[in-house]
PDB file of N, CA and C in Angstrom:
ATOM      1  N   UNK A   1     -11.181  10.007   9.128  1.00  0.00           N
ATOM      2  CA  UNK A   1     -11.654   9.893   7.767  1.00  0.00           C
ATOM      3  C   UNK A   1     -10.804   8.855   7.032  1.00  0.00           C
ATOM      4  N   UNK A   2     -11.545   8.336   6.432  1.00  0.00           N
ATOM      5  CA  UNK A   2     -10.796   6.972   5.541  1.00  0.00           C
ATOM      6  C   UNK A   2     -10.709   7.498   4.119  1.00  0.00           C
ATOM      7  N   UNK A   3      -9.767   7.183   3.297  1.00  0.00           N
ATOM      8  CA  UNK A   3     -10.185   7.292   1.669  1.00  0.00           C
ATOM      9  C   UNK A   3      -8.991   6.463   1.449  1.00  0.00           C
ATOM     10  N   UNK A   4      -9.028   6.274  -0.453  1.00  0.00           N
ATOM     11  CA  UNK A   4      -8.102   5.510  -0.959  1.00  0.00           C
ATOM     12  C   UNK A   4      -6.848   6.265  -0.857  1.00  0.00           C
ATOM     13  N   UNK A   5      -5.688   5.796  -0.131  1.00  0.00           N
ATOM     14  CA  UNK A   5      -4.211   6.403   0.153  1.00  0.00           C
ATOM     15  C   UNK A   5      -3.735   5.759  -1.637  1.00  0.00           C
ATOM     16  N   UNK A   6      -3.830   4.492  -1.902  1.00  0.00           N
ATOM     17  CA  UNK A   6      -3.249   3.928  -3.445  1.00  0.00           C
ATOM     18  C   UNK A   6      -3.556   2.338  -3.850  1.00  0.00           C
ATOM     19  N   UNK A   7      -3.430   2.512  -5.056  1.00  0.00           N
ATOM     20  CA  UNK A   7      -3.535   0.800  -5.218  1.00  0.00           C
ATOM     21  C   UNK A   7      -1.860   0.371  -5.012  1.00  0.00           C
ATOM     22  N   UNK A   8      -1.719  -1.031  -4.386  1.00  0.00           N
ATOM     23  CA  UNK A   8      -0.357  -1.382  -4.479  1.00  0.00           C
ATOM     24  C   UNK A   8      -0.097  -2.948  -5.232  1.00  0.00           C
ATOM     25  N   UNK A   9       0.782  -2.249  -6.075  1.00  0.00           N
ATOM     26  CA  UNK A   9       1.825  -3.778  -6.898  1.00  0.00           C
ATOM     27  C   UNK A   9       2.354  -4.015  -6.530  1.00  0.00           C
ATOM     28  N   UNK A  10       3.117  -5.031  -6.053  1.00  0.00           N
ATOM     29  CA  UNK A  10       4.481  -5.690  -5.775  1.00  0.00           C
ATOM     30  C   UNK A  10       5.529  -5.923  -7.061  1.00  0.00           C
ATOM     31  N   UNK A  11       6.274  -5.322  -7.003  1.00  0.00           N
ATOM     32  CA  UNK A  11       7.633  -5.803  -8.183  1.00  0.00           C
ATOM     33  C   UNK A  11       9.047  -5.983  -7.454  1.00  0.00           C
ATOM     34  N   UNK A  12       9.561  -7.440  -8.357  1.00  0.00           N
ATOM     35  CA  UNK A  12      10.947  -7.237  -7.932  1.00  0.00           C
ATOM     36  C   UNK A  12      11.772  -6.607  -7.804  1.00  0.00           C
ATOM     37  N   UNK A  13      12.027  -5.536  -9.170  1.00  0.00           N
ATOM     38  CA  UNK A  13      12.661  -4.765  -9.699  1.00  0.00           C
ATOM     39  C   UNK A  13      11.697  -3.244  -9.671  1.00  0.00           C
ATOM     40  N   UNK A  14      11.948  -2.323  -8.609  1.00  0.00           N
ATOM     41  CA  UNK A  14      11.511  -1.001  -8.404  1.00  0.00           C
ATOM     42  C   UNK A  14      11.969  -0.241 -10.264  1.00  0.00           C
ATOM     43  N   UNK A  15      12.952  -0.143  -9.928  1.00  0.00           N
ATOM     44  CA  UNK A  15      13.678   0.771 -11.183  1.00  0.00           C
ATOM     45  C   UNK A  15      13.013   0.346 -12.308  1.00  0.00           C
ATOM     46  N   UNK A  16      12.749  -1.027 -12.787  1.00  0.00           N
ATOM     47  CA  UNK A  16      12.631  -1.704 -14.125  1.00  0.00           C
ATOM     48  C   UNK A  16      10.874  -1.476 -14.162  1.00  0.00           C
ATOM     49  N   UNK A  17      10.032  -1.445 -12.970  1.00  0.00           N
ATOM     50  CA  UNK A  17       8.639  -0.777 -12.975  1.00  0.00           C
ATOM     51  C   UNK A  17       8.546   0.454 -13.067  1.00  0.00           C
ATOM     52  N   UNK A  18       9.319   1.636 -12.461  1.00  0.00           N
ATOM     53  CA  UNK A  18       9.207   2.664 -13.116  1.00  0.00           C
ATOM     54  C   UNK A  18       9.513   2.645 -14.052  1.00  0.00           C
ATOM     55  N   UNK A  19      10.371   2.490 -14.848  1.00  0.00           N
ATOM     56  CA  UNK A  19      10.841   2.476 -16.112  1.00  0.00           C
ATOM     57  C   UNK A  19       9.213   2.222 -17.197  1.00  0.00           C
ATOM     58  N   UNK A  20       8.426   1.227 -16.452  1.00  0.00           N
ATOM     59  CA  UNK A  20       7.358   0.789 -17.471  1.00  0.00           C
ATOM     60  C   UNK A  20       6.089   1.650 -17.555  1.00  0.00           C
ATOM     61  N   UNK A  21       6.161   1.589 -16.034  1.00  0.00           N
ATOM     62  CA  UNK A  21       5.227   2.813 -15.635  1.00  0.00           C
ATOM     63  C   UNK A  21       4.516   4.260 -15.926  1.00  0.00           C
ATOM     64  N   UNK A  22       6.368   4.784 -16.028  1.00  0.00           N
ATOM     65  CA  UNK A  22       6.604   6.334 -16.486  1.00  0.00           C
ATOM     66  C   UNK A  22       6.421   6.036 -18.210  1.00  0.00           C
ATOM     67  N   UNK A  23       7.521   5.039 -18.805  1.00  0.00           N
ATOM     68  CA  UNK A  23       7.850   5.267 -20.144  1.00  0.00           C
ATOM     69  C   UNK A  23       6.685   4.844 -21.103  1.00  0.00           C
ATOM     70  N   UNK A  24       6.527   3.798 -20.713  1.00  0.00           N
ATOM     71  CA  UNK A  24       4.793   2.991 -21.477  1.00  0.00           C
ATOM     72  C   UNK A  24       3.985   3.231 -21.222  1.00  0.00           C
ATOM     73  N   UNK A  25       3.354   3.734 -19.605  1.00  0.00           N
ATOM     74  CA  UNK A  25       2.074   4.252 -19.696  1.00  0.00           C
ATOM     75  C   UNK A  25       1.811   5.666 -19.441  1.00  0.00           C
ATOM     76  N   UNK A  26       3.008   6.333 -19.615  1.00  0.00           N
ATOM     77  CA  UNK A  26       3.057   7.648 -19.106  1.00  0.00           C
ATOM     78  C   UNK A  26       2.470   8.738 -17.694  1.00  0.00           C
ATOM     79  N   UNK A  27       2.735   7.326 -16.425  1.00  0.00           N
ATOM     80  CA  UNK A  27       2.522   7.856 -15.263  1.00  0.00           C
ATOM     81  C   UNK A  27       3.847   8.565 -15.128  1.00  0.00           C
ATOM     82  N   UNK A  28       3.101   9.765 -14.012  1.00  0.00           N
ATOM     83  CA  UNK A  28       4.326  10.876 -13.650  1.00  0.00           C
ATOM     84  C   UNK A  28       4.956   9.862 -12.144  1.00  0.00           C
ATOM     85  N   UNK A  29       6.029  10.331 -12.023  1.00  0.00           N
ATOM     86  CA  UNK A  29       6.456   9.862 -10.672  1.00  0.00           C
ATOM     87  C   UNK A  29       6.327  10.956  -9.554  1.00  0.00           C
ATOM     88  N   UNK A  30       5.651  10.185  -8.649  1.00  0.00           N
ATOM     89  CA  UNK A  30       5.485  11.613  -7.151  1.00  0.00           C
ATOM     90  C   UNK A  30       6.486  11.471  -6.429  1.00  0.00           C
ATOM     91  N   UNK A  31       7.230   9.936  -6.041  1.00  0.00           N
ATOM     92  CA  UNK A  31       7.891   9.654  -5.448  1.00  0.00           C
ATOM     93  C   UNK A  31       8.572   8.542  -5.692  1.00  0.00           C
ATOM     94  N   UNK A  32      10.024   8.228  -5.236  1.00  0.00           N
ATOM     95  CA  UNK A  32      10.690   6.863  -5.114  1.00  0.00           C
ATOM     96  C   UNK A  32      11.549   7.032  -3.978  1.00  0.00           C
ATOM     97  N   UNK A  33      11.483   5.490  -2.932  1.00  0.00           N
ATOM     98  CA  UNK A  33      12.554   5.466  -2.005  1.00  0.00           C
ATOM     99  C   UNK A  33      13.477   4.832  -2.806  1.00  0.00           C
ATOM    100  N   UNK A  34      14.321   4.959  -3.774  1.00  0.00           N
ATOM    101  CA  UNK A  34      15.978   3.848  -4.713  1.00  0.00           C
ATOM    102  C   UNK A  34      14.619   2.612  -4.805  1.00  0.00           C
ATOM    103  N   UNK A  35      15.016   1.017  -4.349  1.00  0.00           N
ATOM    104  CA  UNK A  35      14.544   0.153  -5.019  1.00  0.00           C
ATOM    105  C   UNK A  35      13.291  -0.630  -4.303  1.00  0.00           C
ATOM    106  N   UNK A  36      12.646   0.182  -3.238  1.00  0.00           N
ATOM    107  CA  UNK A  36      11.737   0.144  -2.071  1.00  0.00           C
ATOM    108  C   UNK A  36      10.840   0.516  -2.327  1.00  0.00           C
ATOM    109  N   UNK A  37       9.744   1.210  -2.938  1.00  0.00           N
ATOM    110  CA  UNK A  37       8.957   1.665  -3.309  1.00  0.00           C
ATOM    111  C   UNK A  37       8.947   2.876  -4.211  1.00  0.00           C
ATOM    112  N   UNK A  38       7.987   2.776  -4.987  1.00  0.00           N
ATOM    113  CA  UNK A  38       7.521   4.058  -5.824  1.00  0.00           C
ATOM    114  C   UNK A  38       6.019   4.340  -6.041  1.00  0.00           C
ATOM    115  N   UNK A  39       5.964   5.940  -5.936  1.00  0.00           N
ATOM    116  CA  UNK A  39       4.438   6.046  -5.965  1.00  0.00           C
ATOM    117  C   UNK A  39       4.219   6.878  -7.330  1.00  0.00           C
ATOM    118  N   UNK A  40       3.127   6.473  -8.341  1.00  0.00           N
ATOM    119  CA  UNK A  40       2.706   7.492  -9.499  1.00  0.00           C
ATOM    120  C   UNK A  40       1.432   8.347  -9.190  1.00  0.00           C
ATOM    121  N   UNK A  41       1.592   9.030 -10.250  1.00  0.00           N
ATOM    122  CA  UNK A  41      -0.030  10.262 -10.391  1.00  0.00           C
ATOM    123  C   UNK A  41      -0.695   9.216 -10.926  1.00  0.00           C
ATOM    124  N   UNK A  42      -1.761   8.674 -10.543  1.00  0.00           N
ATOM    125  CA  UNK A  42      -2.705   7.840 -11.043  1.00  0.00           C
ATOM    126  C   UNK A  42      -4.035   8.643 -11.468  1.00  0.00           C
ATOM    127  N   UNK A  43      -4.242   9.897 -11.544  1.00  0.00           N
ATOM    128  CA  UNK A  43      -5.019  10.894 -12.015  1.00  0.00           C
ATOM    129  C   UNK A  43      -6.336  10.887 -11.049  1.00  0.00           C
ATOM    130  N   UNK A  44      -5.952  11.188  -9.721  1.00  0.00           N
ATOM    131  CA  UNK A  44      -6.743  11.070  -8.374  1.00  0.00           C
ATOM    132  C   UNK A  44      -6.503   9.911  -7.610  1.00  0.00           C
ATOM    133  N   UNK A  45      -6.071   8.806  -7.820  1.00  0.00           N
ATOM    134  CA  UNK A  45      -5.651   7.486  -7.125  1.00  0.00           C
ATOM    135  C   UNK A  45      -4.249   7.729  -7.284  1.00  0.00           C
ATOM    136  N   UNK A  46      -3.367   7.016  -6.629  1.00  0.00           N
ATOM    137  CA  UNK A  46      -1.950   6.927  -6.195  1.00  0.00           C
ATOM    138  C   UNK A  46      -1.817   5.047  -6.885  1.00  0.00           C
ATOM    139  N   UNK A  47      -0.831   5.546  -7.642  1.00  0.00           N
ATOM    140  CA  UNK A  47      -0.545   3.866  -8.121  1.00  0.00           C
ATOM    141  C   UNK A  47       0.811   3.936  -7.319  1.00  0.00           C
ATOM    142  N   UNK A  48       1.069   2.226  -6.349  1.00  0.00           N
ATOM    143  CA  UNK A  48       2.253   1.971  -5.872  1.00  0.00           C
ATOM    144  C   UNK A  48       3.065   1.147  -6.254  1.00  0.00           C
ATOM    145  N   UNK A  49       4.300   1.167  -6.322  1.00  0.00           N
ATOM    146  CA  UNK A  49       5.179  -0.098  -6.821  1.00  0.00           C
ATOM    147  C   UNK A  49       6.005  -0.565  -5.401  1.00  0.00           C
ATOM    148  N   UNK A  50       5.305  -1.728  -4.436  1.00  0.00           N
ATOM    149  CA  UNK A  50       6.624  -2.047  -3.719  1.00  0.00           C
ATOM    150  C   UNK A  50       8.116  -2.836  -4.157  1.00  0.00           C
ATOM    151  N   UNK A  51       8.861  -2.446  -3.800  1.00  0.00           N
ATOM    152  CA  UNK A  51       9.890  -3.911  -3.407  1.00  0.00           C
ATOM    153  C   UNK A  51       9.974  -4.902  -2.810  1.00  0.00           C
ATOM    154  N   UNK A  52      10.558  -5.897  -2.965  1.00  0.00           N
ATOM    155  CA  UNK A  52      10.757  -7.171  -2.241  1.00  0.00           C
ATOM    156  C   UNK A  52      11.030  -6.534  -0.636  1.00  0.00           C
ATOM    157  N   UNK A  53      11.844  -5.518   0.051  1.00  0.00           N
ATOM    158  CA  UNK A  53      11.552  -5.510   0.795  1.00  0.00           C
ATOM    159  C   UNK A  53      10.446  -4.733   1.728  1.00  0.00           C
ATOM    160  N   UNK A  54       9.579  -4.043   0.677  1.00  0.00           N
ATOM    161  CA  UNK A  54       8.233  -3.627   1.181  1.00  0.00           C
ATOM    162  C   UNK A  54       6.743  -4.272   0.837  1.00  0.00           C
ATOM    163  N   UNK A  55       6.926  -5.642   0.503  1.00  0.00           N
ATOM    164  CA  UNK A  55       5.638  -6.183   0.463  1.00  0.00           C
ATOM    165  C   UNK A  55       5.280  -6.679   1.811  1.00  0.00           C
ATOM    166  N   UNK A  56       4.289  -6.032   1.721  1.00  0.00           N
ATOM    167  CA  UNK A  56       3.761  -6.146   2.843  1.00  0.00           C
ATOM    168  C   UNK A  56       2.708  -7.184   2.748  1.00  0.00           C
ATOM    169  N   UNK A  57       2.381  -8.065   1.637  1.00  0.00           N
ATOM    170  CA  UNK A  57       1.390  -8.753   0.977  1.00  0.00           C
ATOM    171  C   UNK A  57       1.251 -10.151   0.835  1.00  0.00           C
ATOM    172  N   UNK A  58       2.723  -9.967   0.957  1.00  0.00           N
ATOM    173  CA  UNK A  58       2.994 -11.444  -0.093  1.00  0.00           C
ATOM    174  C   UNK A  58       3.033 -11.933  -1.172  1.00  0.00           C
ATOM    175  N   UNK A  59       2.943 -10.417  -2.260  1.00  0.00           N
ATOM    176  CA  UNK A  59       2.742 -10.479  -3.736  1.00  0.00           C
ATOM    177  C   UNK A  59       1.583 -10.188  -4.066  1.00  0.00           C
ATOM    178  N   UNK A  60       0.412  -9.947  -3.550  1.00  0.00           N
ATOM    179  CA  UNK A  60      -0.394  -9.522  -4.020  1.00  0.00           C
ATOM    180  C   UNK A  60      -0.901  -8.482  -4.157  1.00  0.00           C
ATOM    181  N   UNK A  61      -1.790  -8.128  -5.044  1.00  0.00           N
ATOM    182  CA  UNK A  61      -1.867  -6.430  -5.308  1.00  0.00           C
ATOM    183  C   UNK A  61      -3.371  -6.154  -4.185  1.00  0.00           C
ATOM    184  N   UNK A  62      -3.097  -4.965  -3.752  1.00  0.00           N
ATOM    185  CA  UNK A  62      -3.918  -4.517  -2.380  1.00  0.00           C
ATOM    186  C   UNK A  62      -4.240  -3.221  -2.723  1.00  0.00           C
ATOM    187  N   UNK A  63      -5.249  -2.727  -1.892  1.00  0.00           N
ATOM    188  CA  UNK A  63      -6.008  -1.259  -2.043  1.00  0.00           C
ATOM    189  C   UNK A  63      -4.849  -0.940  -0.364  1.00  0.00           C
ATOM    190  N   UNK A  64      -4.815   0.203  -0.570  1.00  0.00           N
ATOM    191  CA  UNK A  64      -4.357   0.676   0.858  1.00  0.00           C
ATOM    192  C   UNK A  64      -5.024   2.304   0.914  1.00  0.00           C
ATOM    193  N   UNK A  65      -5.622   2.036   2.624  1.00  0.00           N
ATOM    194  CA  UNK A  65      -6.400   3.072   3.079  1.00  0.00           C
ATOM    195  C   UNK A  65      -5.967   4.124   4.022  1.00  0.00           C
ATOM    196  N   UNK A  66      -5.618   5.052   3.897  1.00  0.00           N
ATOM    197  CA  UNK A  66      -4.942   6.165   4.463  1.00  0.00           C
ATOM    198  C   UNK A  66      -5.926   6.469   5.151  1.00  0.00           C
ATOM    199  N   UNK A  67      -5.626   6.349   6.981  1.00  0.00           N
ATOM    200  CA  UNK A  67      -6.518   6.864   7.788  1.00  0.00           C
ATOM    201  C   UNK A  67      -6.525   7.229   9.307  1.00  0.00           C
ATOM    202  N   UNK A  68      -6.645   7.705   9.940  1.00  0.00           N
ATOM    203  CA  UNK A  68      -6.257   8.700  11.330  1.00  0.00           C
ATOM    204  C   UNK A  68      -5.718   8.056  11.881  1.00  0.00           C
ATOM    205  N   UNK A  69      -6.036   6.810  12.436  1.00  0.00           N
ATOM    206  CA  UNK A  69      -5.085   6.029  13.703  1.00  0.00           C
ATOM    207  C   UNK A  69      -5.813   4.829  12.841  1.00  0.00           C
ATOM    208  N   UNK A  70      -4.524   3.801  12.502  1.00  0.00           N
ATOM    209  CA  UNK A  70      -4.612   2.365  12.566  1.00  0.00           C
ATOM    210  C   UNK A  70      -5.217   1.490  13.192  1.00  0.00           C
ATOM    211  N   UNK A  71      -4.349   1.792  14.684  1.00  0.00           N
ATOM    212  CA  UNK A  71      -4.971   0.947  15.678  1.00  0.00           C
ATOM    213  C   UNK A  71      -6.199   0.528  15.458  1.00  0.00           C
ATOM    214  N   UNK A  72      -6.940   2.114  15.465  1.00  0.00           N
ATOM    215  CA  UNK A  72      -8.526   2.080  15.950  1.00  0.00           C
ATOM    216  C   UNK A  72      -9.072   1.514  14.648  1.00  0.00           C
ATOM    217  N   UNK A  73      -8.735   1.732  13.583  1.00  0.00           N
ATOM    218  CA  UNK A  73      -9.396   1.040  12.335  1.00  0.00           C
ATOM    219  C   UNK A  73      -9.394  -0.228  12.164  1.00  0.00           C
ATOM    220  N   UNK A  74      -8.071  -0.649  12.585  1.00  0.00           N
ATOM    221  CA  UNK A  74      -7.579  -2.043  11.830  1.00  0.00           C
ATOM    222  C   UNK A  74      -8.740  -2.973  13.361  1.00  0.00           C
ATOM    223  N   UNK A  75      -8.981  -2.230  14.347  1.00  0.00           N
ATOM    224  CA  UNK A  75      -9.949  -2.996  15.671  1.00  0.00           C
ATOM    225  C   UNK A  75     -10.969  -3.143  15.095  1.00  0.00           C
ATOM    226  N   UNK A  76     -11.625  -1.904  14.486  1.00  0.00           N
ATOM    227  CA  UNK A  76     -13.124  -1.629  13.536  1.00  0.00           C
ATOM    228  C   UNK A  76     -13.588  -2.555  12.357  1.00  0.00           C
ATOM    229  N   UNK A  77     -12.287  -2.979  11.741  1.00  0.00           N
ATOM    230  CA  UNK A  77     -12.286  -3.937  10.547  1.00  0.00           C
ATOM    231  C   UNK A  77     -12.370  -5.451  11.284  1.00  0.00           C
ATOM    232  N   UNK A  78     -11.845  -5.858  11.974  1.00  0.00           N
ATOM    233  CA  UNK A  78     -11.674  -7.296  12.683  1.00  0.00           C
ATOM    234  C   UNK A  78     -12.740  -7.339  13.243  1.00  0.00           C
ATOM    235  N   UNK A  79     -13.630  -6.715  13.732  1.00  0.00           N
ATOM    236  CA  UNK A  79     -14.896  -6.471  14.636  1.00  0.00           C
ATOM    237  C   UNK A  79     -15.745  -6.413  13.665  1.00  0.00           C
ATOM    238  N   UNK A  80     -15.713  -6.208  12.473  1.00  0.00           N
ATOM    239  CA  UNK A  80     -16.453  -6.267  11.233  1.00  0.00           C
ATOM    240  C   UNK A  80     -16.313  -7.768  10.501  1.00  0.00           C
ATOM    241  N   UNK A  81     -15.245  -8.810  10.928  1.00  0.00           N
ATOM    242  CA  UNK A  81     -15.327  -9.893  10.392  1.00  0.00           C
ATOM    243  C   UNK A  81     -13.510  -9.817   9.670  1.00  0.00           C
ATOM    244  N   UNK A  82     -12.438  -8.904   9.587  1.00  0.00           N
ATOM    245  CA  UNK A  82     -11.616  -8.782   8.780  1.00  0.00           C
ATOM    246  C   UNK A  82     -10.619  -9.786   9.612  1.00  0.00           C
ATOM    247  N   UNK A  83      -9.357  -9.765   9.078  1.00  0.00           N
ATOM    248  CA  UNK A  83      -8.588 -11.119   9.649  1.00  0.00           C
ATOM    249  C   UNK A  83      -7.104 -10.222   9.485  1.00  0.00           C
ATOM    250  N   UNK A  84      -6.690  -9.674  11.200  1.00  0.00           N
ATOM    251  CA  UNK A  84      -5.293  -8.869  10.550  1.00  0.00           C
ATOM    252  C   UNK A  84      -4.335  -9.935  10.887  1.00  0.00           C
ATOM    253  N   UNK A  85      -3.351  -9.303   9.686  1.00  0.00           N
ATOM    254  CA  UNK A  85      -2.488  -9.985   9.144  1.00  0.00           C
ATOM    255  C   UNK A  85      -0.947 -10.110   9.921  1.00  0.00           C
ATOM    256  N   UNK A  86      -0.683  -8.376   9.981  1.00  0.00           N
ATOM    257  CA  UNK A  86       0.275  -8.170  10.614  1.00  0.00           C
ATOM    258  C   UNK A  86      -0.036  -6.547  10.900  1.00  0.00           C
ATOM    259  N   UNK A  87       0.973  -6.462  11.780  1.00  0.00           N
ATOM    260  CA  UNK A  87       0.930  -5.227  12.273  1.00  0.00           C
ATOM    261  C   UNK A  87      -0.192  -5.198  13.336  1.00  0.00           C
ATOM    262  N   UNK A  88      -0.627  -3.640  13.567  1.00  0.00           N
ATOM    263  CA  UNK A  88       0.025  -2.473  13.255  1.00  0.00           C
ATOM    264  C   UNK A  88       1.517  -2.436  13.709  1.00  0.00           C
ATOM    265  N   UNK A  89       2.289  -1.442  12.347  1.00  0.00           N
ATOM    266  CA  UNK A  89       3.531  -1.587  12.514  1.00  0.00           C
ATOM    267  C   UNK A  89       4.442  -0.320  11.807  1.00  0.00           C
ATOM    268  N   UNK A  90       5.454  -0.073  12.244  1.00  0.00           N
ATOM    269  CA  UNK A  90       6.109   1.037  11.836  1.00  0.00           C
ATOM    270  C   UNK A  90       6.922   0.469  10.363  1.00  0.00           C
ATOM    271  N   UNK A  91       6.634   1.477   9.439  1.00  0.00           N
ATOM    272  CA  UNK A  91       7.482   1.118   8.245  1.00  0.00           C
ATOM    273  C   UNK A  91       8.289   2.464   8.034  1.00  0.00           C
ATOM    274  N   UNK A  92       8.909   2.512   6.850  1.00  0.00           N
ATOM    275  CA  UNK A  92       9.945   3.587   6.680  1.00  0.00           C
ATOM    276  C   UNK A  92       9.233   4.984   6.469  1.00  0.00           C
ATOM    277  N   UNK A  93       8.078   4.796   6.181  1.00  0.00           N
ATOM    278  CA  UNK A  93       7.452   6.096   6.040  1.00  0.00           C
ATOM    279  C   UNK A  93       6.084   5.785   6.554  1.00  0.00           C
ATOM    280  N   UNK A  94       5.874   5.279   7.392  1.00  0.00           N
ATOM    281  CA  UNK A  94       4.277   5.236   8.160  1.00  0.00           C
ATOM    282  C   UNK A  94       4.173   4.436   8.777  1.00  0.00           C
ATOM    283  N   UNK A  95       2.828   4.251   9.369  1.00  0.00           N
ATOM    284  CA  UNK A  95       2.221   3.608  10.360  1.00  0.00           C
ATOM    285  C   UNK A  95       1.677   2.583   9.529  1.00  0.00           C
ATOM    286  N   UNK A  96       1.623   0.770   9.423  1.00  0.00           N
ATOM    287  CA  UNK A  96       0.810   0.354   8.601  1.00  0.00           C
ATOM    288  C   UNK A  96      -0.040  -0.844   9.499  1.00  0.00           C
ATOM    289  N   UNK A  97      -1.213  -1.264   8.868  1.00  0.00           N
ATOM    290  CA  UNK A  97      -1.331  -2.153   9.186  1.00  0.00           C
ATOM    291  C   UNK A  97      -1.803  -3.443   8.028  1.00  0.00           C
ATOM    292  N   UNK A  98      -1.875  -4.478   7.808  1.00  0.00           N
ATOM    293  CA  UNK A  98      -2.363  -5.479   6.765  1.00  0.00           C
ATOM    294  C   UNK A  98      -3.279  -6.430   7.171  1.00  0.00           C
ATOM    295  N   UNK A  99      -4.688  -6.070   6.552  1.00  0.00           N
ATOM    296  CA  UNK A  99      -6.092  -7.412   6.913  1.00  0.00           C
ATOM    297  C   UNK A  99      -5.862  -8.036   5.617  1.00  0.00           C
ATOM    298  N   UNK A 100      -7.076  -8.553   5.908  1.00  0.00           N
ATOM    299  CA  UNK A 100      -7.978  -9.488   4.777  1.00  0.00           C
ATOM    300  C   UNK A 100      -9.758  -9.150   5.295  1.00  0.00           C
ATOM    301  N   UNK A 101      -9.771  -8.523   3.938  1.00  0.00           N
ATOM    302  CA  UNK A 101     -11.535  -8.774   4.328  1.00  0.00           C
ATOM    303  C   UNK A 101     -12.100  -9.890   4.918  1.00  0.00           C
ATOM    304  N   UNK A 102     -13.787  -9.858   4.909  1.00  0.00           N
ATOM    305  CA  UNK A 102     -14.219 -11.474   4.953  1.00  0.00           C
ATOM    306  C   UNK A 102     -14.121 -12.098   3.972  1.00  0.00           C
ATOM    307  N   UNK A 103     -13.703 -11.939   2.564  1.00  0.00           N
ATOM    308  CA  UNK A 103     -13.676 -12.783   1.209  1.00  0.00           C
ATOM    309  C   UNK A 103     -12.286 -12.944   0.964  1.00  0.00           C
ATOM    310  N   UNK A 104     -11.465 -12.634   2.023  1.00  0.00           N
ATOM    311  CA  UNK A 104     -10.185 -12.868   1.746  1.00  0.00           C
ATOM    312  C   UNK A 104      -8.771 -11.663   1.344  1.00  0.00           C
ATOM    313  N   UNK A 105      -9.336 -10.943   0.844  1.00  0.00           N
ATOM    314  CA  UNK A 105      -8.640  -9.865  -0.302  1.00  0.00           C
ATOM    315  C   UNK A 105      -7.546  -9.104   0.654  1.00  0.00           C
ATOM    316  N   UNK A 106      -6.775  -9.075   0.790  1.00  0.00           N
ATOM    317  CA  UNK A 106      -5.872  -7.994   1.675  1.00  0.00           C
ATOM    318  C   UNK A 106      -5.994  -6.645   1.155  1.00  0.00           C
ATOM    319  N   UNK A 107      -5.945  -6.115   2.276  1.00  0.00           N
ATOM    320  CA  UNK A 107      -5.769  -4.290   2.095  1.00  0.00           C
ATOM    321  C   UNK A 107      -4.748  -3.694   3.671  1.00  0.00           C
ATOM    322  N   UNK A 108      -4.296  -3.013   3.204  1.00  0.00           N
ATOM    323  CA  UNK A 108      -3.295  -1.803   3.898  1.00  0.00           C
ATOM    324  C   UNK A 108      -4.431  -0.804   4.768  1.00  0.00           C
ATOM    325  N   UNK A 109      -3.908  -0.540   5.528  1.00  0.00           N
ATOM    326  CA  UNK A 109      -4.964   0.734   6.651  1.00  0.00           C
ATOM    327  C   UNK A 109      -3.549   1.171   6.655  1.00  0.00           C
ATOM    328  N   UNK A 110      -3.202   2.510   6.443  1.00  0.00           N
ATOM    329  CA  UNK A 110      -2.074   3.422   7.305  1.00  0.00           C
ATOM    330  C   UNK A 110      -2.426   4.864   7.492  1.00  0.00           C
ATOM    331  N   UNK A 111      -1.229   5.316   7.929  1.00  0.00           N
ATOM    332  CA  UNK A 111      -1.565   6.917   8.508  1.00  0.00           C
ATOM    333  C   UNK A 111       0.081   7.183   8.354  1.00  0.00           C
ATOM    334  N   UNK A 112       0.286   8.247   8.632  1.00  0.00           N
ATOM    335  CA  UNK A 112       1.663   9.018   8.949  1.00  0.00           C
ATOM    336  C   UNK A 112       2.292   8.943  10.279  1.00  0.00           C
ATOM    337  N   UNK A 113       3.296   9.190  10.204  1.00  0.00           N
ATOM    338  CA  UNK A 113       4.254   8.578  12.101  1.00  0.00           C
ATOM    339  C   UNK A 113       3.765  10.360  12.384  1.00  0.00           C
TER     340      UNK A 113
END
């Protein structure tokens, strides 16, 4: 089963995005690794904040899809026309992988180790 795992931002500064996040728009925090990522209550969606060393993007903001095995998805998407990027690959807390649709757009496929 596929669904939306979160939308993801890239920021330099983890701490200084929560800070904006929580204080200005009044997202709750679910999670933070220190200056590596953070995830909010996006009120059914998961909003993400990476770090410089978790963009997985290149700076750009991406949908990421939480889903059973990578492998087999990220094969399903390229066989559909998608263009992977990198991976599949182990990160600090999952399995990820990074396409590009056919119009270009990057998105995340992951699952849990």
């Amino acid at each position: 089963m596929t669904r939306i795992g979160n939308v993801l931002y890239v920021a330099q500064d983890v701490d200084e995005a929560v800070r904006f996040y929580r204080d200005a728009l009044g997202l709750a925090v679910k999670f933070q690794d220190g200056g590596r990522f953070a995830a909010f209550d996006g009120g059914g969606t998961t909003f993400a904040v990476a770090g410089p060393e978790e963009d997985v993007t290149g700076g750009e903001p991406a949908v990421s899809f939480k889903v059973d095995d990578v492998e087999a998805a990220a094969g399903k998407a390229t066989a559909a026309g998608a263009r992977l990027v990198r991976g599949p690959e182990e990160g600090p807390h999952e399995i990820r992988a990074v396409l590009r649709d056919p119009a270009g757009n990057p998105f995340v496929l992951y699952a849990g180790r």
